[in-house]
PDB file of N, CA and C in Angstrom:
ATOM      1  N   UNK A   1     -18.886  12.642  16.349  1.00  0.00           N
ATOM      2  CA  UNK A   1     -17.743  11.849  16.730  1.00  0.00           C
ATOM      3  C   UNK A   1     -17.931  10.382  16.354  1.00  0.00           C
ATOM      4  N   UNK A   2     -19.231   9.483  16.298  1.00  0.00           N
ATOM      5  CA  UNK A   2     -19.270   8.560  16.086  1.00  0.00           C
ATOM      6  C   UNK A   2     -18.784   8.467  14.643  1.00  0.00           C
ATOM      7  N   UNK A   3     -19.444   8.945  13.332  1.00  0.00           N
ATOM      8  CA  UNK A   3     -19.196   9.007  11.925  1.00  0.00           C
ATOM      9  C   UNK A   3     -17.507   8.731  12.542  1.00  0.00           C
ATOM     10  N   UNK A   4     -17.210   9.710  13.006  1.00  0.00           N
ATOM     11  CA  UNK A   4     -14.848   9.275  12.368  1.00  0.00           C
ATOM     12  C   UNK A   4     -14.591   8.399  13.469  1.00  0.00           C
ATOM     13  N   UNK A   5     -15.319   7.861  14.432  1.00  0.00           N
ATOM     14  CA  UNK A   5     -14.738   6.717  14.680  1.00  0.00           C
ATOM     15  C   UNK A   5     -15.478   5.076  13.857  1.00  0.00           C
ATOM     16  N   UNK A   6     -16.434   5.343  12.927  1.00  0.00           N
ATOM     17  CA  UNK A   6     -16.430   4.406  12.140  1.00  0.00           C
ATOM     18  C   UNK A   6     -15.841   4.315  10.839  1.00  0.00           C
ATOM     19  N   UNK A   7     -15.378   5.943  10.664  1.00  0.00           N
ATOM     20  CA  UNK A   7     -13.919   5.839   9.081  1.00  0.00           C
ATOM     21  C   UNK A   7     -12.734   5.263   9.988  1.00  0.00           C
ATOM     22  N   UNK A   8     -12.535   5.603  11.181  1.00  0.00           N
ATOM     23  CA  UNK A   8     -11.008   5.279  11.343  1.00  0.00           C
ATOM     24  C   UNK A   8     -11.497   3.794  11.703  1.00  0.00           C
ATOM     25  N   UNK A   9     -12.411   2.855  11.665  1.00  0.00           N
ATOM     26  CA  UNK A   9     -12.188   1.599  11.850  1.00  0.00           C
ATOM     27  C   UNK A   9     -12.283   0.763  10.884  1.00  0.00           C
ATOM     28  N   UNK A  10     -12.717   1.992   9.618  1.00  0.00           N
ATOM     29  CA  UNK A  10     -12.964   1.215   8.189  1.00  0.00           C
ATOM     30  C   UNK A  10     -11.705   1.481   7.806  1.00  0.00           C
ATOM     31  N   UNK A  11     -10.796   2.096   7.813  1.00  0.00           N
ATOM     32  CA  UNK A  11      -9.627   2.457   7.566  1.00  0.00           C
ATOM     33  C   UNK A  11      -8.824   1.467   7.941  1.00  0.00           C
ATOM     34  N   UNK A  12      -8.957   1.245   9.133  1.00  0.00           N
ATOM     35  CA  UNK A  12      -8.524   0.009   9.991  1.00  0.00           C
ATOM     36  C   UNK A  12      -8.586  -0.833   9.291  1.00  0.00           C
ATOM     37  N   UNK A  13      -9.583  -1.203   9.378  1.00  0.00           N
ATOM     38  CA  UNK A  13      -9.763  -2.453   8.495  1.00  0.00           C
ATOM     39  C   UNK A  13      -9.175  -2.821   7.506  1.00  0.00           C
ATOM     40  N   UNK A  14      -9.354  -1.920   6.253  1.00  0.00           N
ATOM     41  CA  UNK A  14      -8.774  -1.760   4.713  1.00  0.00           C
ATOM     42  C   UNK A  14      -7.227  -1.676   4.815  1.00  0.00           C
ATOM     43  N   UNK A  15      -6.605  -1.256   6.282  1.00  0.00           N
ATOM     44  CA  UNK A  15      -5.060  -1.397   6.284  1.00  0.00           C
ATOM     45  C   UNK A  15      -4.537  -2.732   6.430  1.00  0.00           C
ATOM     46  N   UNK A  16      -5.466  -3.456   7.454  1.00  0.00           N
ATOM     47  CA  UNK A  16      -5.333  -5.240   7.658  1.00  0.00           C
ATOM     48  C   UNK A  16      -5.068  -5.986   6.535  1.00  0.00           C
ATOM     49  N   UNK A  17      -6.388  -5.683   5.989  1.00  0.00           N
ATOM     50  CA  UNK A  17      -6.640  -6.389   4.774  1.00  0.00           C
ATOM     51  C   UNK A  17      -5.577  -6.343   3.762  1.00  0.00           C
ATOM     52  N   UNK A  18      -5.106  -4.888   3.269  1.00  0.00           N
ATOM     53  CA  UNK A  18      -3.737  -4.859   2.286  1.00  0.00           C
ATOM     54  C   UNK A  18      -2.563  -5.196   3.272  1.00  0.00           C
ATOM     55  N   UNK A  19      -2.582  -5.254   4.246  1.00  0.00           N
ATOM     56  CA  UNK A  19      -0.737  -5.489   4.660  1.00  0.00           C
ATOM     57  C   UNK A  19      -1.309  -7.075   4.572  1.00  0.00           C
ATOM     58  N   UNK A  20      -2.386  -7.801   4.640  1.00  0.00           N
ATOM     59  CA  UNK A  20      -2.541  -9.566   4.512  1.00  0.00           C
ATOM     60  C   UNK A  20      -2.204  -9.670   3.361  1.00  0.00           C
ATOM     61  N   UNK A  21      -2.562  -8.715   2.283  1.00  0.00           N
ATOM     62  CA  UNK A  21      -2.487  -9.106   1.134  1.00  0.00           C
ATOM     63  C   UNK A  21      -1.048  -8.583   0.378  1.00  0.00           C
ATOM     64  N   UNK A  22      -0.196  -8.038   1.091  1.00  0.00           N
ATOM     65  CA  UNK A  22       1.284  -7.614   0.782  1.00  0.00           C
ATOM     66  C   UNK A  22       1.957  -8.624   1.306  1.00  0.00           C
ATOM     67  N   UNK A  23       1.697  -9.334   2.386  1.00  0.00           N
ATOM     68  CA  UNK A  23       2.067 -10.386   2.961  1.00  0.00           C
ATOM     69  C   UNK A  23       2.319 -11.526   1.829  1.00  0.00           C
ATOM     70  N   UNK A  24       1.189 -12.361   2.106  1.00  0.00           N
ATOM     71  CA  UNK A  24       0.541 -13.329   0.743  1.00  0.00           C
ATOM     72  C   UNK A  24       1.246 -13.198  -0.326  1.00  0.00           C
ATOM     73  N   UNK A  25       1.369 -11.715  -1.019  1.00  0.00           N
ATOM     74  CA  UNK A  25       2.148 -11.721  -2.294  1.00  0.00           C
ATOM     75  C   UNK A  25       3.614 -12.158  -1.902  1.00  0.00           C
ATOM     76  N   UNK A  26       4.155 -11.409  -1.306  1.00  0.00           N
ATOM     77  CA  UNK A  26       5.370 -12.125  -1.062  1.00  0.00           C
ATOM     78  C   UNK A  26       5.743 -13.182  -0.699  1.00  0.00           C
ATOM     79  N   UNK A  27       4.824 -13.883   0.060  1.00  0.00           N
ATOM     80  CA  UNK A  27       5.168 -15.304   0.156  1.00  0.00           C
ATOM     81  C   UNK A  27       5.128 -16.274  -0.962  1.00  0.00           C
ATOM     82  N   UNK A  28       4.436 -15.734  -2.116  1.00  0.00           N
ATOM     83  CA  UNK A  28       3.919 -16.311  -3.701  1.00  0.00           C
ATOM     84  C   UNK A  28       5.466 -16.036  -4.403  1.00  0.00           C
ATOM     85  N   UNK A  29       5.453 -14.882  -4.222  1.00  0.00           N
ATOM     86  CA  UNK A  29       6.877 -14.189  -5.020  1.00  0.00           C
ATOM     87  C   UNK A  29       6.808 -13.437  -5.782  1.00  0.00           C
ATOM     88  N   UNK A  30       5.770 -12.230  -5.350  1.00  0.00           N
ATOM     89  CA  UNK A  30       5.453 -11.331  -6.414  1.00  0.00           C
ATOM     90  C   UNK A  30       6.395 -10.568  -5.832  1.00  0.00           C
ATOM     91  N   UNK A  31       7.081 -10.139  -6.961  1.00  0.00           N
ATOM     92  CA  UNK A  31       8.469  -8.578  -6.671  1.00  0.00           C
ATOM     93  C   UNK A  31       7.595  -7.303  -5.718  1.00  0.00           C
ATOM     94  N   UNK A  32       7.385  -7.463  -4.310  1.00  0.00           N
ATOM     95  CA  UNK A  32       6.328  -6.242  -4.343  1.00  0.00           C
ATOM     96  C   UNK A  32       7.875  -5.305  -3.625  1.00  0.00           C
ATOM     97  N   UNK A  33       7.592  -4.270  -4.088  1.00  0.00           N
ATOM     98  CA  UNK A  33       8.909  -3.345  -3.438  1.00  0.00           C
ATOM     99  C   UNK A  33       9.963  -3.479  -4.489  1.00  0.00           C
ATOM    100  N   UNK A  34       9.824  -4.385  -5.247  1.00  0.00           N
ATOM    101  CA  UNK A  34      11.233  -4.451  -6.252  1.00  0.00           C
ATOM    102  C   UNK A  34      11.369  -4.517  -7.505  1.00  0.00           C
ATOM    103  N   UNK A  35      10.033  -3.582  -7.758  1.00  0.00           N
ATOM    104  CA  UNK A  35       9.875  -3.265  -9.224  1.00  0.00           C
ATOM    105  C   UNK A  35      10.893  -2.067 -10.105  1.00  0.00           C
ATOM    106  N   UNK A  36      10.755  -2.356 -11.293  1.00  0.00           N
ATOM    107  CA  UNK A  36      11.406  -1.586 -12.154  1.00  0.00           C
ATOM    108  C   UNK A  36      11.237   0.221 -11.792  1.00  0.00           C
ATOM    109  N   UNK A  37      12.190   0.763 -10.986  1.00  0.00           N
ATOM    110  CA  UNK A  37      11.670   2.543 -10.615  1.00  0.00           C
ATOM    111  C   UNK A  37      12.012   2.099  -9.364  1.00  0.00           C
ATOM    112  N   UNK A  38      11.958   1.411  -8.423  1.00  0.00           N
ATOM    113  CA  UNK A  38      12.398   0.938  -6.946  1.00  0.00           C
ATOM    114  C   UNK A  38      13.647   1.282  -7.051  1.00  0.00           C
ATOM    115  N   UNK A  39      14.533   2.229  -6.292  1.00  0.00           N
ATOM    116  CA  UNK A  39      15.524   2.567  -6.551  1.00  0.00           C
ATOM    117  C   UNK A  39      16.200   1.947  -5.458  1.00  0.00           C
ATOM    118  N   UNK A  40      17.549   1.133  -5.142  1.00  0.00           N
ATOM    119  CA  UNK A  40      18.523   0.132  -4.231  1.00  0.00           C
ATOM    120  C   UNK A  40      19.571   0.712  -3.789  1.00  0.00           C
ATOM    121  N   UNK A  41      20.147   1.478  -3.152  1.00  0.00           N
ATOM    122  CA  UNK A  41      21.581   2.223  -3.257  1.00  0.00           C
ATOM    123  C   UNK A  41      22.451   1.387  -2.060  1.00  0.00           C
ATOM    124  N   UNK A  42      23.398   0.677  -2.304  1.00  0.00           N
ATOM    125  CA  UNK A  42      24.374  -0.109  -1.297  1.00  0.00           C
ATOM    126  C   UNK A  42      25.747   0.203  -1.100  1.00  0.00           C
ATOM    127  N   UNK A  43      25.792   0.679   0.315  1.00  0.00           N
ATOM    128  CA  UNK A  43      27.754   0.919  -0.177  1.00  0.00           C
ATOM    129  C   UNK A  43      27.986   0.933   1.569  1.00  0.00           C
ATOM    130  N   UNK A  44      28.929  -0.466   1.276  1.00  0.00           N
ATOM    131  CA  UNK A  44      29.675  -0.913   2.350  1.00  0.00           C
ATOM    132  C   UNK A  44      27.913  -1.526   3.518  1.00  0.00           C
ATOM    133  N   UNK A  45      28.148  -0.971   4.676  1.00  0.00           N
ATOM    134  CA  UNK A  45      27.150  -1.292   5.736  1.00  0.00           C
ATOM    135  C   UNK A  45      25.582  -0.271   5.554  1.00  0.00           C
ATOM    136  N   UNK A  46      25.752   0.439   4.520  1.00  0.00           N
ATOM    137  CA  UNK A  46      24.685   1.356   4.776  1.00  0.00           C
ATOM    138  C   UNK A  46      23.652   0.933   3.532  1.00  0.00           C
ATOM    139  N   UNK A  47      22.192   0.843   3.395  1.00  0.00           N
ATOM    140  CA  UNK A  47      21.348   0.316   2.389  1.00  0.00           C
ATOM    141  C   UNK A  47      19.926   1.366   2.509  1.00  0.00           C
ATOM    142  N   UNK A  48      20.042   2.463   1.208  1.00  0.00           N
ATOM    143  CA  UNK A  48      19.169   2.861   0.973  1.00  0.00           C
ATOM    144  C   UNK A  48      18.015   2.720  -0.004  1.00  0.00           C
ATOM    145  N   UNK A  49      16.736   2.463   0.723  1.00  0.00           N
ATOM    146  CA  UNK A  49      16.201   2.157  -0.397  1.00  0.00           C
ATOM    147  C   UNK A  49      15.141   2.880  -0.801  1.00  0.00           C
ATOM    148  N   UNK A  50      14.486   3.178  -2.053  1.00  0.00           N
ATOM    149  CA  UNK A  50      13.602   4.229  -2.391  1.00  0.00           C
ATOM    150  C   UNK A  50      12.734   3.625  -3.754  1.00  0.00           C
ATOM    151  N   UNK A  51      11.154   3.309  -2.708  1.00  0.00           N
ATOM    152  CA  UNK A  51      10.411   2.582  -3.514  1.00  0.00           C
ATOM    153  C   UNK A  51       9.790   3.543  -4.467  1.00  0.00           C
ATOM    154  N   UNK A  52      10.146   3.978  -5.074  1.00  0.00           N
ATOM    155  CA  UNK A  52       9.471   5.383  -5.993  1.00  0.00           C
ATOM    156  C   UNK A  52       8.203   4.102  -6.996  1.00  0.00           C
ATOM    157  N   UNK A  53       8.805   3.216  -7.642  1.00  0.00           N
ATOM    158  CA  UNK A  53       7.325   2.670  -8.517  1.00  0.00           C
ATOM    159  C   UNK A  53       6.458   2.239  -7.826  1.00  0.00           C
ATOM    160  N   UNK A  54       6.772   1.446  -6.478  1.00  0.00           N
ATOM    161  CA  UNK A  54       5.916   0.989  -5.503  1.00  0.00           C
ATOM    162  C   UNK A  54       5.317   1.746  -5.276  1.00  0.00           C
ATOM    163  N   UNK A  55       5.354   2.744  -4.458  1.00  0.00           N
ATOM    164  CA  UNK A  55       4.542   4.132  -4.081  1.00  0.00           C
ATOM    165  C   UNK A  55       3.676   4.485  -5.058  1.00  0.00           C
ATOM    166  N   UNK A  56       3.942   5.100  -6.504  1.00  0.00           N
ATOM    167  CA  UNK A  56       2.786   5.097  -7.644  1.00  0.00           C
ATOM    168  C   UNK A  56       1.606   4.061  -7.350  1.00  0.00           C
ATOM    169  N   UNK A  57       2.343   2.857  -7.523  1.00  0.00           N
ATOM    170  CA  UNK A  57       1.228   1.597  -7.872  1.00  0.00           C
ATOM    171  C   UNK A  57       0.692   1.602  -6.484  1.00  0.00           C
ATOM    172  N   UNK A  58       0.729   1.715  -5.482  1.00  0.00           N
ATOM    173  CA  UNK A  58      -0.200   2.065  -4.199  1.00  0.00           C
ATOM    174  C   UNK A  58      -0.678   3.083  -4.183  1.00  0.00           C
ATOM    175  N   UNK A  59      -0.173   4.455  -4.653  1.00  0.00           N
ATOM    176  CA  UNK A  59      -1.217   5.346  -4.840  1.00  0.00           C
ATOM    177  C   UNK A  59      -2.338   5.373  -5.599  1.00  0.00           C
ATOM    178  N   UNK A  60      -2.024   4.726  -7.122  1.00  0.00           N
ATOM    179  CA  UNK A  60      -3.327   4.830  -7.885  1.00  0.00           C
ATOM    180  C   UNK A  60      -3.840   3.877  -7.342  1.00  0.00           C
ATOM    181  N   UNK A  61      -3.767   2.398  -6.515  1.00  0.00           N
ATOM    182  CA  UNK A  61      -4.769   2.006  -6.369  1.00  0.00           C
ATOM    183  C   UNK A  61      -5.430   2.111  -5.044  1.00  0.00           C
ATOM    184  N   UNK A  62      -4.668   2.905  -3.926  1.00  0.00           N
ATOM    185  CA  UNK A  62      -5.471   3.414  -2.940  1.00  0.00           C
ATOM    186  C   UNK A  62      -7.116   4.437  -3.441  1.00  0.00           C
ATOM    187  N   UNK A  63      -6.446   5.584  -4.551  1.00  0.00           N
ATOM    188  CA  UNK A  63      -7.152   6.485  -5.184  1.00  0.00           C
ATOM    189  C   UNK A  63      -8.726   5.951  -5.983  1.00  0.00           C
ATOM    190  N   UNK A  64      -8.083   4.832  -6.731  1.00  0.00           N
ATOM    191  CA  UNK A  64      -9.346   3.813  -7.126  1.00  0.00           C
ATOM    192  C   UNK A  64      -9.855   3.152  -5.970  1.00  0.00           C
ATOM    193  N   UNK A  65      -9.824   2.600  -5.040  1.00  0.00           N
ATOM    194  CA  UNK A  65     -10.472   1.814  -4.099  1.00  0.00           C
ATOM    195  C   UNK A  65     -11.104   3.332  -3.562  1.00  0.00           C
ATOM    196  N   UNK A  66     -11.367   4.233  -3.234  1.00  0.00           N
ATOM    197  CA  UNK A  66     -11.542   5.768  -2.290  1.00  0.00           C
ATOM    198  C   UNK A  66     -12.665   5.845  -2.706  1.00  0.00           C
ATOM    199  N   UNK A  67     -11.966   5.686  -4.677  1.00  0.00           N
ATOM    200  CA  UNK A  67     -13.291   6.758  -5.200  1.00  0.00           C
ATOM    201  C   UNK A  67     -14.061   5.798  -5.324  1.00  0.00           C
ATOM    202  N   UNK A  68     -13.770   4.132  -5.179  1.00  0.00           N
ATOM    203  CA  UNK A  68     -15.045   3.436  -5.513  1.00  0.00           C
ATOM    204  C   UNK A  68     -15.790   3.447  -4.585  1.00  0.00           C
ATOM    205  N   UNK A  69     -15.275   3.345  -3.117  1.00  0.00           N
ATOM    206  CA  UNK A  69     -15.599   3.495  -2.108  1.00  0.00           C
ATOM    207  C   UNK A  69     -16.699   5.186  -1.384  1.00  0.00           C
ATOM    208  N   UNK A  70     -16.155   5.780  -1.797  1.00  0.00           N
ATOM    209  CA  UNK A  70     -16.899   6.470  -1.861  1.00  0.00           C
ATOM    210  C   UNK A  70     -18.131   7.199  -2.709  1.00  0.00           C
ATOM    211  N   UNK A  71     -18.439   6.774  -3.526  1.00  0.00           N
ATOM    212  CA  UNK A  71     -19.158   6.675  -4.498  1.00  0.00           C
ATOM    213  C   UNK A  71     -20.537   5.737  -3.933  1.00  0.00           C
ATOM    214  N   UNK A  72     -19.810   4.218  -3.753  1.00  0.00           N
ATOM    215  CA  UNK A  72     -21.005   3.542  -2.834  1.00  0.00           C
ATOM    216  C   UNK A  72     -21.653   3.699  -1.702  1.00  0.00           C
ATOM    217  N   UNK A  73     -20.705   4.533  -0.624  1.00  0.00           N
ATOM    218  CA  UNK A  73     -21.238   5.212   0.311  1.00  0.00           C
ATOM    219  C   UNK A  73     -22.323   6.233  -0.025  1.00  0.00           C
ATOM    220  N   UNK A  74     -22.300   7.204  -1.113  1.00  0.00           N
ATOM    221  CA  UNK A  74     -23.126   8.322  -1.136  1.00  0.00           C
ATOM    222  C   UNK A  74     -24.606   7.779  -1.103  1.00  0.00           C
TER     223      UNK A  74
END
């Protein structure tokens, strides 16, 4: 039990750290969420939105940080 309560606080952690750093970008003015594939749909009061490129570009680099991460752990 100890081991997964020190992934879920490294996890923790690594979630802080990127929502500081999703933060930060946007305050700079990096398009985060409103890239080219981010799909916008507006009509009248209702706003759907569907980050489809965002999602990619956080997946591959969740996937790279994992495997680097885990790799140094072994």
């Amino acid at each position: 039990m100890a081991s997964l309560g020190r992934w879920l606080m490294l996890l923790g952690g690594l979630l802080f750290v990127f929502g500081g750093l999703l933060v930060l970008l946007a305050r700079w003015g990096v398009p985060v969420g409103r890239l080219p594939g981010d799909f916008v749909y507006q009509r009248g009061n209702l706003t759907c939105v569907v980050p489809l490129a965002t999602s990619l570009l956080l997946s591959l680099l969740f996937t790279l940080l994992l495997n680097i991460l885990a790799r140094w752990l072994k």
